[in-house]
N, C-alpha and C. Protein backbone atom coordinates (compact mmCIF):
# COMPACT_ATOMS: atom_id res chain seq x y z
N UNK A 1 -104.14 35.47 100.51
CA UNK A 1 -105.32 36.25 100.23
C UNK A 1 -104.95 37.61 99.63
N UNK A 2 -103.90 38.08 100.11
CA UNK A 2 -103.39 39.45 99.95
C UNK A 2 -103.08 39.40 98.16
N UNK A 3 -102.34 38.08 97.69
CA UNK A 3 -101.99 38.13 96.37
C UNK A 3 -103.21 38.02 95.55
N UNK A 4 -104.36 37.46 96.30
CA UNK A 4 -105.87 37.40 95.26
C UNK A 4 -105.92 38.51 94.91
N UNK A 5 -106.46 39.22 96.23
CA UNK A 5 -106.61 40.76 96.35
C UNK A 5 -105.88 41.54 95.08
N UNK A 6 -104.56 41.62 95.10
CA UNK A 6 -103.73 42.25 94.11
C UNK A 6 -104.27 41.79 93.11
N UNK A 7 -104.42 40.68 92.76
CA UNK A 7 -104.51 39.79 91.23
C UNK A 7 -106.11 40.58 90.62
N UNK A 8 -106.85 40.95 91.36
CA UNK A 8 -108.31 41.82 91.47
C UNK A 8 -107.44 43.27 91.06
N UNK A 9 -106.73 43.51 91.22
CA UNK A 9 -106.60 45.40 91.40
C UNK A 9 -105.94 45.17 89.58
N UNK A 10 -105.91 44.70 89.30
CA UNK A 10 -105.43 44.46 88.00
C UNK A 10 -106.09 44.83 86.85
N UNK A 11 -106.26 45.87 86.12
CA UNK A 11 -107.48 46.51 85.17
C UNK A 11 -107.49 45.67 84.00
N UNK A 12 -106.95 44.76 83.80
CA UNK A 12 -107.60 43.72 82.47
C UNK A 12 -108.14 42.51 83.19
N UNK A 13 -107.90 42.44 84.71
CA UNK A 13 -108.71 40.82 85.05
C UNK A 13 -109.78 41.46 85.58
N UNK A 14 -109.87 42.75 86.32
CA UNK A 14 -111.16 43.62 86.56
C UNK A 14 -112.14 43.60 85.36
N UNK A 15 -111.47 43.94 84.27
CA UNK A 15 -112.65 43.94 82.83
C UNK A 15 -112.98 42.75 82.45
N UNK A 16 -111.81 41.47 82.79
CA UNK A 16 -112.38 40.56 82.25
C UNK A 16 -113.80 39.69 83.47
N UNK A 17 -113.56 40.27 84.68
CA UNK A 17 -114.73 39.98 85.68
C UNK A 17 -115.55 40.51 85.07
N UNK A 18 -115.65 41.77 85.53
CA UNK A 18 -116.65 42.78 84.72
C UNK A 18 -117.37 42.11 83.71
N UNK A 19 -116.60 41.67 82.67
CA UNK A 19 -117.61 41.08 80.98
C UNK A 19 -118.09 40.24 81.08
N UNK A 20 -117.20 39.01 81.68
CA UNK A 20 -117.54 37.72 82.05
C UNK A 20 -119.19 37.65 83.12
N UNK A 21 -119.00 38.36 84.09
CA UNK A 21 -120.29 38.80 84.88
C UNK A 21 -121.50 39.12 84.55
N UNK A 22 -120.91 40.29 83.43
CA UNK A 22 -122.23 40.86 82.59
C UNK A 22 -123.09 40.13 81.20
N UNK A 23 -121.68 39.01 81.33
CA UNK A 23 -122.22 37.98 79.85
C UNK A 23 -123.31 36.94 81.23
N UNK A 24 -122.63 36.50 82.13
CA UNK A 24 -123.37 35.39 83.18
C UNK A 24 -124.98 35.67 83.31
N UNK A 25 -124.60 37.01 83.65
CA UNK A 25 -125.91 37.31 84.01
C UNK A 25 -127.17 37.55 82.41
N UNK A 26 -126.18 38.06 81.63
CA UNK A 26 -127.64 37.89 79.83
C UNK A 26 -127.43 36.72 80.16
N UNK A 27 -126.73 35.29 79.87
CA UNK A 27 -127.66 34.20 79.55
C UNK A 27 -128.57 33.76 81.12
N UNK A 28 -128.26 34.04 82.27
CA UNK A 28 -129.35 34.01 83.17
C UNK A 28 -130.71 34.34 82.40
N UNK A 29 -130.76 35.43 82.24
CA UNK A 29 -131.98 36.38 81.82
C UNK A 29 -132.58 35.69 80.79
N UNK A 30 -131.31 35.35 79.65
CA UNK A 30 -132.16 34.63 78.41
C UNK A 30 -132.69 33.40 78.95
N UNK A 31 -132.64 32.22 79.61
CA UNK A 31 -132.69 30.99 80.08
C UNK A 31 -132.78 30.82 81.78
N UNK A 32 -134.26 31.43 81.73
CA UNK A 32 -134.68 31.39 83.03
C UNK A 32 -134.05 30.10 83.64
N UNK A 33 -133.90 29.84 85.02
CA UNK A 33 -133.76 29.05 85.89
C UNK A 33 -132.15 28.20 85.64
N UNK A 34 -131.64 28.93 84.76
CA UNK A 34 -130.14 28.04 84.57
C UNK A 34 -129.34 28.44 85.52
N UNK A 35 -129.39 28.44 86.72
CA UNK A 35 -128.98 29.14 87.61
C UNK A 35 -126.91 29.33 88.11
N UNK A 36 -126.48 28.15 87.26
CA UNK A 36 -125.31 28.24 87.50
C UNK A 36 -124.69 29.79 86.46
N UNK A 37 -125.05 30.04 85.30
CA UNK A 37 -124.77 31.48 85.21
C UNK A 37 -125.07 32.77 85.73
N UNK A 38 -126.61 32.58 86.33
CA UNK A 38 -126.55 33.60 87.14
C UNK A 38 -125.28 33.92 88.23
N UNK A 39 -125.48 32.62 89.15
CA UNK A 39 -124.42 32.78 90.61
C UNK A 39 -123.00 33.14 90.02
N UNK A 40 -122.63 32.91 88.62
CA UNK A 40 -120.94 32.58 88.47
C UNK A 40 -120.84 34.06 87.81
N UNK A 41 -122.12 35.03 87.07
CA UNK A 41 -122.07 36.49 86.55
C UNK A 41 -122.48 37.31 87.81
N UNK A 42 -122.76 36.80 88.89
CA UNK A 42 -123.03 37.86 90.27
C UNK A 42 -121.97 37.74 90.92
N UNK A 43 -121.09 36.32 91.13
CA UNK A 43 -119.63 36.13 91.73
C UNK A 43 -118.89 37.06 90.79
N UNK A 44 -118.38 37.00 89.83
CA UNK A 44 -118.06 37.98 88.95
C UNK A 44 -118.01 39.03 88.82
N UNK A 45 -119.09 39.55 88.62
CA UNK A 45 -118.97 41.11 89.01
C UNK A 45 -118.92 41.80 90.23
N UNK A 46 -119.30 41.05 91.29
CA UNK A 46 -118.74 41.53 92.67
C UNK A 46 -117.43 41.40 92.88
N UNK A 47 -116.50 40.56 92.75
CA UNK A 47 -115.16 40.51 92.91
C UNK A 47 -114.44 41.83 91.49
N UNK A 48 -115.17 42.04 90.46
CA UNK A 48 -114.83 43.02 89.32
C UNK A 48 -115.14 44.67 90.45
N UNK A 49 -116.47 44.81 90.83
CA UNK A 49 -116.47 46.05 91.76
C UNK A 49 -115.77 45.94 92.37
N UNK A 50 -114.70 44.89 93.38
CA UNK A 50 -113.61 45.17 94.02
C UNK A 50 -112.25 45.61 93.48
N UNK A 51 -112.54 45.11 92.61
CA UNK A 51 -111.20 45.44 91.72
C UNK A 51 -111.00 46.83 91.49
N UNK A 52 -112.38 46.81 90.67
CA UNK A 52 -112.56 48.97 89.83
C UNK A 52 -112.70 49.01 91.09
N UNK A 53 -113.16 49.08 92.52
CA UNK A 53 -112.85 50.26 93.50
C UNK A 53 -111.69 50.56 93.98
N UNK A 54 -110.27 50.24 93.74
CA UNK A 54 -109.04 50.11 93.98
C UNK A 54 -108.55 50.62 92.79
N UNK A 55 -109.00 50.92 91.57
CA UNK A 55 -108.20 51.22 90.52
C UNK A 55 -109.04 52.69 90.43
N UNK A 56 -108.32 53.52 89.53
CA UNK A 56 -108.84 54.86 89.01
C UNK A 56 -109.28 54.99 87.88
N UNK A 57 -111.14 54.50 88.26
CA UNK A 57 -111.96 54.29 87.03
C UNK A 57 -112.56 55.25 86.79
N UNK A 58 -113.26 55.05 85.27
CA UNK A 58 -113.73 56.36 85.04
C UNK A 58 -115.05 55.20 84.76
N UNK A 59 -115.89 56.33 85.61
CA UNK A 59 -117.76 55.21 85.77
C UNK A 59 -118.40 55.64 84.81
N UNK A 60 -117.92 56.28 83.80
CA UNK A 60 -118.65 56.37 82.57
C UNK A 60 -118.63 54.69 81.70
N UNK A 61 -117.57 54.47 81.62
CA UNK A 61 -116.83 53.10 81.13
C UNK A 61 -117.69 52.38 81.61
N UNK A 62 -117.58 52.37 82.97
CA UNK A 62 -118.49 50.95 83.73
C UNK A 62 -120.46 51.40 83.01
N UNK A 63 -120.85 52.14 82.42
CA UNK A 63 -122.06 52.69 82.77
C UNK A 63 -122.09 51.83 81.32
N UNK A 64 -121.15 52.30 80.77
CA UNK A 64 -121.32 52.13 78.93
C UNK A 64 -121.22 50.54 78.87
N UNK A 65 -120.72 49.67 79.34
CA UNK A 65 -120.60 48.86 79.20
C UNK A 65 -121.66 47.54 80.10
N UNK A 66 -122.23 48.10 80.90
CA UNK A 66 -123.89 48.04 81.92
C UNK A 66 -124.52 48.32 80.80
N UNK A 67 -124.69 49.01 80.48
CA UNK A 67 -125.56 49.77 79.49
C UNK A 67 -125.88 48.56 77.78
N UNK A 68 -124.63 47.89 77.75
CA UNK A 68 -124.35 47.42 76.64
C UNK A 68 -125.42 46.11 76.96
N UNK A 69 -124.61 45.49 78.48
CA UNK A 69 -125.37 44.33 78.55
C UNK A 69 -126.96 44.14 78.72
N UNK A 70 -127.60 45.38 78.94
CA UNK A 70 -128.81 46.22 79.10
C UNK A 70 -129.59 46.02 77.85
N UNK A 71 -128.85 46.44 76.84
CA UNK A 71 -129.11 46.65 75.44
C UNK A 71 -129.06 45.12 75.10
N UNK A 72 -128.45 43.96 75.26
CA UNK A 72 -128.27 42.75 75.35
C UNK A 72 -129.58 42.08 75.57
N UNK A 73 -130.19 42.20 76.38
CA UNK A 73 -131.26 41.53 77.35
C UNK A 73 -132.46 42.04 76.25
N UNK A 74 -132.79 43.62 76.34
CA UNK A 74 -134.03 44.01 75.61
C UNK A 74 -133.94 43.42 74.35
N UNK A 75 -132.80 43.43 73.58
CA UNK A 75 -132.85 42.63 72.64
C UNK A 75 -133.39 41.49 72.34
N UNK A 76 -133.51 40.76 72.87
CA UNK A 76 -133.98 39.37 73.62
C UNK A 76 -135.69 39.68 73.06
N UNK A 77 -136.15 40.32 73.95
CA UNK A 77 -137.96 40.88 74.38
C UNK A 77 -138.47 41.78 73.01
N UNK A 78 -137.47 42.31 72.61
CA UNK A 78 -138.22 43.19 71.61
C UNK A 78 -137.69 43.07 70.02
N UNK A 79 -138.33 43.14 69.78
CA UNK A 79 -137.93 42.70 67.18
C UNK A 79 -137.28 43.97 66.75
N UNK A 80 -135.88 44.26 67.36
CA UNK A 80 -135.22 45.38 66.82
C UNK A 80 -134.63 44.88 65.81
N UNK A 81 -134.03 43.60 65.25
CA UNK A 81 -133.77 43.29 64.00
C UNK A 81 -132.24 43.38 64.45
N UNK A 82 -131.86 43.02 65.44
CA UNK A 82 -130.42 43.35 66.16
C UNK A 82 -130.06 44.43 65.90
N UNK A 83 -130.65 45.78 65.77
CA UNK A 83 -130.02 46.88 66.06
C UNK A 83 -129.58 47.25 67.29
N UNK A 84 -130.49 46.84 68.38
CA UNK A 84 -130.15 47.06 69.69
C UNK A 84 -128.65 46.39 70.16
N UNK A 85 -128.68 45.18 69.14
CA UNK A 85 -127.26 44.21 69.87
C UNK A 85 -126.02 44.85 69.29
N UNK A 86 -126.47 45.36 67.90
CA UNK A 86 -124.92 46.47 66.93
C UNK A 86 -124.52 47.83 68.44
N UNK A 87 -125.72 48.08 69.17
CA UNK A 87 -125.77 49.27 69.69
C UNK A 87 -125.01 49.18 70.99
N UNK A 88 -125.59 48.22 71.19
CA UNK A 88 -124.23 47.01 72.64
C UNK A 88 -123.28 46.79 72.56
N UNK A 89 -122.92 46.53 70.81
CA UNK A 89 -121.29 46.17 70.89
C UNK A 89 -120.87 47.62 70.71
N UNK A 90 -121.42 48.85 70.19
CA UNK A 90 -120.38 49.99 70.39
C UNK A 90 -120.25 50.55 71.50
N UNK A 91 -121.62 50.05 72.29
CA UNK A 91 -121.38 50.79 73.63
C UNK A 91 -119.83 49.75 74.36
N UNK A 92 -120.13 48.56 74.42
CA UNK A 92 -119.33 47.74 75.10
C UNK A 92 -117.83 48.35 74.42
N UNK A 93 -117.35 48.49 73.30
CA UNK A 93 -116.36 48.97 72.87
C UNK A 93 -115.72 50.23 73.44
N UNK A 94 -116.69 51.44 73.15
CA UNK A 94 -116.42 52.75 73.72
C UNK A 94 -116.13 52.24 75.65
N UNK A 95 -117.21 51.62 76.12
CA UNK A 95 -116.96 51.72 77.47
C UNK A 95 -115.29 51.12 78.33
N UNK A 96 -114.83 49.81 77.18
CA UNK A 96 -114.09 49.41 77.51
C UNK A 96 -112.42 50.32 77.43
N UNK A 97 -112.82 50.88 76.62
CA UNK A 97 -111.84 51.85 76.13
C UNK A 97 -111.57 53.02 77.20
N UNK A 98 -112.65 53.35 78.01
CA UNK A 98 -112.97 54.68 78.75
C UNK A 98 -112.76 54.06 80.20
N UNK A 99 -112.69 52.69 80.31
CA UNK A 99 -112.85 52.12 81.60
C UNK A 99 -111.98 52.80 82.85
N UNK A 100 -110.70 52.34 81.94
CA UNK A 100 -109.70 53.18 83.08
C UNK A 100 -109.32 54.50 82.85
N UNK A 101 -110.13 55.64 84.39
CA UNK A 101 -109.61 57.05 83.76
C UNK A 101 -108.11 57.75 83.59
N UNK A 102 -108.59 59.32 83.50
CA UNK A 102 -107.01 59.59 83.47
C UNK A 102 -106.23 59.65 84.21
N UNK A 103 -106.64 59.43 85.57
CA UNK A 103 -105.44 59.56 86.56
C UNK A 103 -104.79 58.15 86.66
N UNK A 104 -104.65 57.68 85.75
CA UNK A 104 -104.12 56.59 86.01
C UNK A 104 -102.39 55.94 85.59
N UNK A 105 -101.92 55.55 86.01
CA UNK A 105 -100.21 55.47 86.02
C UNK A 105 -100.06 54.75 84.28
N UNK A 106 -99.14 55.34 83.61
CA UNK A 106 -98.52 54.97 82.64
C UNK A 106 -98.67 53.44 82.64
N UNK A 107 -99.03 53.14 81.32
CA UNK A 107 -99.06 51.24 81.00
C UNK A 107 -100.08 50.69 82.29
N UNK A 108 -100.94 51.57 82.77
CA UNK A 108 -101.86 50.75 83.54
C UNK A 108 -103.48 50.96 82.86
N UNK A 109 -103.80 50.09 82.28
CA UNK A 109 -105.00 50.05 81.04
C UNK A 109 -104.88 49.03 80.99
N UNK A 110 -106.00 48.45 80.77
CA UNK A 110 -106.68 47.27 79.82
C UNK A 110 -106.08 46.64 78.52
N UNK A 111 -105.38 45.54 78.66
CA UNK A 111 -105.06 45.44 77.46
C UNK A 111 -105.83 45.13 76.02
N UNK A 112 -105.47 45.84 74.91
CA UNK A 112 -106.24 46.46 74.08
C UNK A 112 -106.14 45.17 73.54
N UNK A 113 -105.89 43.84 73.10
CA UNK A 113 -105.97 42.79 72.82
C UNK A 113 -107.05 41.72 73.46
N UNK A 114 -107.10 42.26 74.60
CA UNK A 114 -108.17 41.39 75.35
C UNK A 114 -109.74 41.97 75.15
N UNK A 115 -109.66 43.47 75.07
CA UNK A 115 -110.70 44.32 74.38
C UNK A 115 -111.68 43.88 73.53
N UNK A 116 -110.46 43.55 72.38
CA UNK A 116 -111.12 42.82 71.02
C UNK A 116 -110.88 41.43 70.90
N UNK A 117 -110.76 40.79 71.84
CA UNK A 117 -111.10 39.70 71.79
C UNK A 117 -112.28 39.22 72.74
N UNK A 118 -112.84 39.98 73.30
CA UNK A 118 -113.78 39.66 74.00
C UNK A 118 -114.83 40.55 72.98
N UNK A 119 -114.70 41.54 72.64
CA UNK A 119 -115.56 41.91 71.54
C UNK A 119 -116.16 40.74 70.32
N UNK A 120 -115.38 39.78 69.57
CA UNK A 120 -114.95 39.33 68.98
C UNK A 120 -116.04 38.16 69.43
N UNK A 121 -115.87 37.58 70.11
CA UNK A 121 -116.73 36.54 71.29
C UNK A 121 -117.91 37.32 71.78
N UNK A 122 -117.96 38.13 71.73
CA UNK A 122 -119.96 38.22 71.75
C UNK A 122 -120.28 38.42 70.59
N UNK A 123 -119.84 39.30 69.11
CA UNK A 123 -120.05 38.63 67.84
C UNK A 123 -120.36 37.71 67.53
N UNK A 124 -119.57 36.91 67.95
CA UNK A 124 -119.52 35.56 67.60
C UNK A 124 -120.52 34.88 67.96
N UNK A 125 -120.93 35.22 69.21
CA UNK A 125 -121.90 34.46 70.20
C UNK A 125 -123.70 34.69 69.64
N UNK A 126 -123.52 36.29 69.44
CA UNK A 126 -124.75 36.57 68.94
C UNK A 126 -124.82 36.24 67.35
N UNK A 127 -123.80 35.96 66.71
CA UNK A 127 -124.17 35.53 65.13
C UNK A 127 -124.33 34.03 64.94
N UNK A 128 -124.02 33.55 66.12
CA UNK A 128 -124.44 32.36 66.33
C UNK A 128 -125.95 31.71 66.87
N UNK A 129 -126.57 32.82 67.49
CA UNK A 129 -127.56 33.10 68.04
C UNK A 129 -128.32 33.15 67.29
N UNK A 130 -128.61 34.26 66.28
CA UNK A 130 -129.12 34.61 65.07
C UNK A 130 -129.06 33.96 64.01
N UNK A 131 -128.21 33.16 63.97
CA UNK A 131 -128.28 32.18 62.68
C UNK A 131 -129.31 30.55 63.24
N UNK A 132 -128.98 30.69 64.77
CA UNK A 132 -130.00 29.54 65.43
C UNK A 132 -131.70 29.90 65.21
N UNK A 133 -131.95 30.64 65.76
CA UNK A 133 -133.10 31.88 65.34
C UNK A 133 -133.54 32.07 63.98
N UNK A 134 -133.19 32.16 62.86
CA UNK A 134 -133.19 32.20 61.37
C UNK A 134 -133.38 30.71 60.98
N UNK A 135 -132.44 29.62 61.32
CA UNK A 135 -133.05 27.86 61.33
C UNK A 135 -134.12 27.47 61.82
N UNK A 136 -134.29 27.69 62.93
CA UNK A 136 -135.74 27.72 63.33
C UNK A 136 -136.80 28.23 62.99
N UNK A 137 -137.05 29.34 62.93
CA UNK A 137 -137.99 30.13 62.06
C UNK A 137 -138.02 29.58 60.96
N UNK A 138 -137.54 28.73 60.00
CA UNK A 138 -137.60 28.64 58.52
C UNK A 138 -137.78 27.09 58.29
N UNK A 139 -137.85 26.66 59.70
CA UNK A 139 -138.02 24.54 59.62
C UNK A 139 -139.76 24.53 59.61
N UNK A 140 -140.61 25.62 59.74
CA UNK A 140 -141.52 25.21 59.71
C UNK A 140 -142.40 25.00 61.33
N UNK A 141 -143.93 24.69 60.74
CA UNK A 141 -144.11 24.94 62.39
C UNK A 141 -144.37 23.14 63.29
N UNK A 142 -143.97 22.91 64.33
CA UNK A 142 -143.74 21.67 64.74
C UNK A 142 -145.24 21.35 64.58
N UNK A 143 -144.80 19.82 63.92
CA UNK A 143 -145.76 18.74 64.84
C UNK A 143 -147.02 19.30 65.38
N UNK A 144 -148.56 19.25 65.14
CA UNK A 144 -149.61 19.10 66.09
C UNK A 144 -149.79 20.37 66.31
N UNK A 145 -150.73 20.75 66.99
CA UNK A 145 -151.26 22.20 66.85
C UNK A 145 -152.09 22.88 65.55
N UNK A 146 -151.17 23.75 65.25
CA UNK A 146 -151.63 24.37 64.17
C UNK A 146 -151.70 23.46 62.66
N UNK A 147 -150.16 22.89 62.72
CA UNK A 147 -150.23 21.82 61.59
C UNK A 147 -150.92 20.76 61.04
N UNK A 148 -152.10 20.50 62.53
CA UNK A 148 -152.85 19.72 62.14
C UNK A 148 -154.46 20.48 61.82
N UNK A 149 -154.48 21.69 61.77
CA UNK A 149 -155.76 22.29 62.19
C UNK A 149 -156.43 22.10 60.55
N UNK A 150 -157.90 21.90 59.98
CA UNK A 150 -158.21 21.83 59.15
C UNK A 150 -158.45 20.62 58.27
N UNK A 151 -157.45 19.70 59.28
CA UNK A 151 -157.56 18.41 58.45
C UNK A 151 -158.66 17.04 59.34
N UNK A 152 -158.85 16.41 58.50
CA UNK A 152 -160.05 15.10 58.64
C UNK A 152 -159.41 14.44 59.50
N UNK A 153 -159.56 13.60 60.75
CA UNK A 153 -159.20 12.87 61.63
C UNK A 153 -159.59 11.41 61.26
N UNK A 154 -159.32 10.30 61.51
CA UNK A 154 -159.94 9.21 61.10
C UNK A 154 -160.41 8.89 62.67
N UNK A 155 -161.55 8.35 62.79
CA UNK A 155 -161.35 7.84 64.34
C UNK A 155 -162.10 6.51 64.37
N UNK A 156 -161.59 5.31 64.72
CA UNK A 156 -161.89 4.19 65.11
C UNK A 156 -161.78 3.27 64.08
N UNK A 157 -160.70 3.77 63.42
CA UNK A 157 -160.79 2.97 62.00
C UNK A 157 -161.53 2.57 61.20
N UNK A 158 -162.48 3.78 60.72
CA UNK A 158 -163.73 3.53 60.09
C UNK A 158 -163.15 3.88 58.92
């Protein structure tokens, strides 16, 4: 247990809880009732707060990067045209960068590779998103409803 513990005090598997948590919980939010991301982004970031409370964080980092996944979600609810999501990835960037403060021991930081590669992967995720979003919008409107409104019905084979 003691080596978990350690394996937690570790400031790149702390960030990668941390992201991983804060990604669990947006697709919760986006996709009501999928409940296995909720539980696996709340397991996540609780074992990540154990971690940053053992390390010498700077809670600006953690705020900026809350903040990002924040900006994540409203995105979702409101037609910013993904400005809000450009505004997430700089926050998520800056925060990750700021995560660990200065009192902290030489070569103990986040590695700056895992940074941008997790950067890299919500890009990815949301241009994938947006290009799903842009197909849809442009197939037209389904089947029945509206598509049928205006037109002659035949009924009884007359």
């Amino acid at each position: 247990m003691e080596q978990f513990l350690q394996l937690l005090a570790d400031p790149t598997i702390a960030y990668l809880l941390l992201s991983l948590g804060g990604l669990g919980l947006f697709l919760e939010l986006s996709n009501p009732g999928a409940i296995l991301p909720g539980v696996v982004g709340g397991l996540f970031l609780l074992l990540a707060l154990y971690g940053l409370g053992t390390l010498p964080v700077n809670w600006a980092g953690v705020l900026l990067i809350g903040f990002a996944f924040l900006l994540f979600a409203v995105d979702l609810f409101v037609p910013s045209f993904g400005s809000l999501t450009i505004g997430g990835i700089v926050s998520f960037v800056l925060g990750s960068y700021l995560l660990i403060g200065s009192g902290a021991p030489p070569g103990f930081e986040v590695a700056r590779p895992v940074i941008w590669t997790l950067t890299a992967c919500l890009v990815g995720f949301f241009l994938f998103v947006a290009g799903s979003v842009v197909r849809t919008r442009r197939g037209g409107p389904p089947p029945g409803g509206k598509a049928w409104s205006g037109r002659w019905a035949r009924c009884g084979g007359r």
